[in-house]
N, C-alpha and C. Protein backbone atom coordinates (compact mmCIF):
# COMPACT_ATOMS: atom_id res chain seq x y z
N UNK A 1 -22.36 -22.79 -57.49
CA UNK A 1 -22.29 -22.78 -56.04
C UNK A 1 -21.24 -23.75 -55.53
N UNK A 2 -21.40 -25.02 -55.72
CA UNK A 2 -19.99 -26.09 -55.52
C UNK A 2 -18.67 -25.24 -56.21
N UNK A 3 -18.31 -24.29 -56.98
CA UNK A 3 -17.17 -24.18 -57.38
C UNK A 3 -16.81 -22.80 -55.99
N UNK A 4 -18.19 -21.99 -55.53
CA UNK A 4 -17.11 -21.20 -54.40
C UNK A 4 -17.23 -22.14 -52.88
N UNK A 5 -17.77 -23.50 -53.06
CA UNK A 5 -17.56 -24.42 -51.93
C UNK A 5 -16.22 -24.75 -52.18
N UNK A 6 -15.94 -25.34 -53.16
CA UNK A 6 -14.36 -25.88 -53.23
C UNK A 6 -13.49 -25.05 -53.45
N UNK A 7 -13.63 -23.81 -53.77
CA UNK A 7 -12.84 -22.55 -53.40
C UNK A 7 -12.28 -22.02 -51.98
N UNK A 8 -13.49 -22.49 -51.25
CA UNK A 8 -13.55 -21.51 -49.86
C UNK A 8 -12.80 -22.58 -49.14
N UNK A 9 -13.05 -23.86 -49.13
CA UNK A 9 -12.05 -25.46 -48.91
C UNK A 9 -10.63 -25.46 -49.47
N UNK A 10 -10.65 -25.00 -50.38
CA UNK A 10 -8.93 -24.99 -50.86
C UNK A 10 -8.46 -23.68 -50.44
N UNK A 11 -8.93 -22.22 -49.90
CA UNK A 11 -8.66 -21.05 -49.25
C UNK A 11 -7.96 -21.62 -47.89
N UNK A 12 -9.57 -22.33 -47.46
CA UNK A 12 -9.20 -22.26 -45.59
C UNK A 12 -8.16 -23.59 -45.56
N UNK A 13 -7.50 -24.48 -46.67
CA UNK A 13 -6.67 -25.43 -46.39
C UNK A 13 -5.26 -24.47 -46.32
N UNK A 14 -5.17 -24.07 -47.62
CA UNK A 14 -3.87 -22.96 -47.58
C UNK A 14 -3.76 -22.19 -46.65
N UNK A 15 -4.86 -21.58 -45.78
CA UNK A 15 -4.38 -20.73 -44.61
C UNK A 15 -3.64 -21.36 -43.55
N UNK A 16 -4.65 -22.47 -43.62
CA UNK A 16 -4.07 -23.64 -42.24
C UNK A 16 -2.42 -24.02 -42.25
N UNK A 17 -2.39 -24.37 -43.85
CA UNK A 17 -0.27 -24.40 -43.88
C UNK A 17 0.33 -22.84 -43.87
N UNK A 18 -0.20 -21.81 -44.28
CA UNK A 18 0.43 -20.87 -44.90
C UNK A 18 -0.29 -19.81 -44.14
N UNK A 19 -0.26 -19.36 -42.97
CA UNK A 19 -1.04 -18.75 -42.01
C UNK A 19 -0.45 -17.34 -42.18
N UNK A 20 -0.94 -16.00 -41.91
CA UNK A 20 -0.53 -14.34 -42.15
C UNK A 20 0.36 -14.28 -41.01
N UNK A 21 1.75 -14.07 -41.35
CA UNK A 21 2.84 -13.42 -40.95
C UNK A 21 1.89 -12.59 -39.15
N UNK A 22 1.13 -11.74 -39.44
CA UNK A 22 0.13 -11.07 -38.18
C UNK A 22 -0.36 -11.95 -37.21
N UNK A 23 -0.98 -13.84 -37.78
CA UNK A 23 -1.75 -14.59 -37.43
C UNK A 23 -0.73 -15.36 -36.92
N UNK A 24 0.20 -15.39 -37.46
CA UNK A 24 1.31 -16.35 -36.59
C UNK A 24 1.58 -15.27 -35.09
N UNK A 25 2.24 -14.12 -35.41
CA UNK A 25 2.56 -13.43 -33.97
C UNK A 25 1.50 -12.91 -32.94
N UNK A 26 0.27 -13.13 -33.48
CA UNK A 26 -1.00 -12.82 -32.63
C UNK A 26 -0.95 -14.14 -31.40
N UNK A 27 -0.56 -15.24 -32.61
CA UNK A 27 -0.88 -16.42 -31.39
C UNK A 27 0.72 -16.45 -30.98
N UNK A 28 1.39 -16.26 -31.04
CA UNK A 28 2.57 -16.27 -30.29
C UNK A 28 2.38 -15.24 -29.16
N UNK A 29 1.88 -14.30 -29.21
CA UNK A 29 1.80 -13.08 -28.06
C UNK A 29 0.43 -13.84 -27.15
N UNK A 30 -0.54 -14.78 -27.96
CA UNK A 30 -1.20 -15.13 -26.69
C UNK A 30 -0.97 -16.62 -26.17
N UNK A 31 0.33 -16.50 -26.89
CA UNK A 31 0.94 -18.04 -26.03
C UNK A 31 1.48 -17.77 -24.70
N UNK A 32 2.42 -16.42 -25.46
CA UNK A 32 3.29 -16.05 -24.17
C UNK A 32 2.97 -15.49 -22.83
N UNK A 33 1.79 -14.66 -23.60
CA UNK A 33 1.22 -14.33 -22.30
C UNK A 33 0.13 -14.79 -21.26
N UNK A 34 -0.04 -16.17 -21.72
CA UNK A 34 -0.84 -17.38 -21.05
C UNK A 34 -0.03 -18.11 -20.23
N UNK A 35 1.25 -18.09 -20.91
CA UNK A 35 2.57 -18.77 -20.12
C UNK A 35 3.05 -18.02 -19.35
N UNK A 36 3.06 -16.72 -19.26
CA UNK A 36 3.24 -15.61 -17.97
C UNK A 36 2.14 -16.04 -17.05
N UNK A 37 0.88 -15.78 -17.12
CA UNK A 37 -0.44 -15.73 -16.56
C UNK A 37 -0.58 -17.01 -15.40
N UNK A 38 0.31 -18.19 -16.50
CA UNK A 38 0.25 -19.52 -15.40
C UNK A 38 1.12 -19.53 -14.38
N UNK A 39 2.19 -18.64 -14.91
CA UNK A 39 3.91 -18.27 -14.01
C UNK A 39 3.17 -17.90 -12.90
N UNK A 40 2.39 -16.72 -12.94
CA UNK A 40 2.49 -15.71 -11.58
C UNK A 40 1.37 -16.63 -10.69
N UNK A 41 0.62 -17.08 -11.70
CA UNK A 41 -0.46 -18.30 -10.69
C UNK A 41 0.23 -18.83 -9.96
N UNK A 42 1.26 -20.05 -10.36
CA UNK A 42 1.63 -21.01 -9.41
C UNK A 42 3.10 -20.29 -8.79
N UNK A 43 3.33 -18.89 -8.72
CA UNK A 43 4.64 -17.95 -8.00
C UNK A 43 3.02 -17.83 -6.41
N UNK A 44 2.08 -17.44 -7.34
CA UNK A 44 1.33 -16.82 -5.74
C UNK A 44 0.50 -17.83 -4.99
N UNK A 45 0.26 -19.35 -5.47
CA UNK A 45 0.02 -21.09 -4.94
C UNK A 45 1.36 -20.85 -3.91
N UNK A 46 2.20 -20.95 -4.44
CA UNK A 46 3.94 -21.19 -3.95
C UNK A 46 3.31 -20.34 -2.49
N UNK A 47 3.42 -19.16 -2.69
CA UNK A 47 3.49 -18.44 -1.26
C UNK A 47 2.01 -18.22 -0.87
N UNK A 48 1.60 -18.63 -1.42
CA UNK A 48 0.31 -18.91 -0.77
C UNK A 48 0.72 -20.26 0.41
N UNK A 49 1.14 -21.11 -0.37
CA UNK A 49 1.26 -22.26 0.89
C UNK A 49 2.50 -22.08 1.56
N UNK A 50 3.60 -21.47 1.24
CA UNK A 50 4.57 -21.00 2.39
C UNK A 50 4.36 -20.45 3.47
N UNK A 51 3.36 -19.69 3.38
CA UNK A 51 2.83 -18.60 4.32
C UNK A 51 1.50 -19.70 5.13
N UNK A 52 1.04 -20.66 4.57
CA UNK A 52 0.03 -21.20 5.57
C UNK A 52 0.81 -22.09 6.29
N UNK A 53 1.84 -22.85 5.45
CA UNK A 53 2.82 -23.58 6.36
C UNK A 53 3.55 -23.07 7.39
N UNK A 54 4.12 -21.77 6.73
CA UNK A 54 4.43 -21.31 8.31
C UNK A 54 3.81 -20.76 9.43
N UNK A 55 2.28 -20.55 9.26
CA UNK A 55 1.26 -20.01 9.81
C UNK A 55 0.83 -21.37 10.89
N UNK A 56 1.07 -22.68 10.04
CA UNK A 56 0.84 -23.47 11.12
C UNK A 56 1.88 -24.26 11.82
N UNK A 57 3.18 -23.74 11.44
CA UNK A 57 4.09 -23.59 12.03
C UNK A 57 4.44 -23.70 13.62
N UNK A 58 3.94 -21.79 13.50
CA UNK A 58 3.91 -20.98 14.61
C UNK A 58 2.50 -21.47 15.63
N UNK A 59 1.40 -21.78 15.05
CA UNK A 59 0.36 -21.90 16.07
C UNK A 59 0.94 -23.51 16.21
N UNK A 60 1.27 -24.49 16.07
CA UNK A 60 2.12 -25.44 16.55
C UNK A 60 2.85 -25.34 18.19
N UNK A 61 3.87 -24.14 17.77
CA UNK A 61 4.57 -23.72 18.65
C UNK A 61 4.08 -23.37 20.16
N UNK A 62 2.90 -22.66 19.66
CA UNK A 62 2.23 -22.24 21.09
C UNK A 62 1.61 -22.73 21.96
């Protein structure tokens, strides 16, 4: 039993340096598209507060 413990320990060490060609671009595709996801967040913050700033703008004005 200790020999498929230190098996399954020296497996999951080698994966950790030596990760599947698939497992590397899986997390690259959900890097990128987390880094899109945050883009369009703070694109629609942005005009989110453009639009209240100029909202109080105009009632300023009046």
């Amino acid at each position: 039993m200790s020999a498929l413990y230190i098996r399954a320990r020296l497996v999951n060490a080698y994966r950790r340096i030596f990760p599947h060609p698939a497992v590397v671009a899986m997390r690259e595709r959900r890097r990128v598209a987390s880094k899109a996801a945050i883009s369009a967040k703070r694109r629609e913050h942005t005009a989110i507060m453009e639009t209240a700033a100029r909202l109080r703008g105009e009632a300023q004005d009046r």
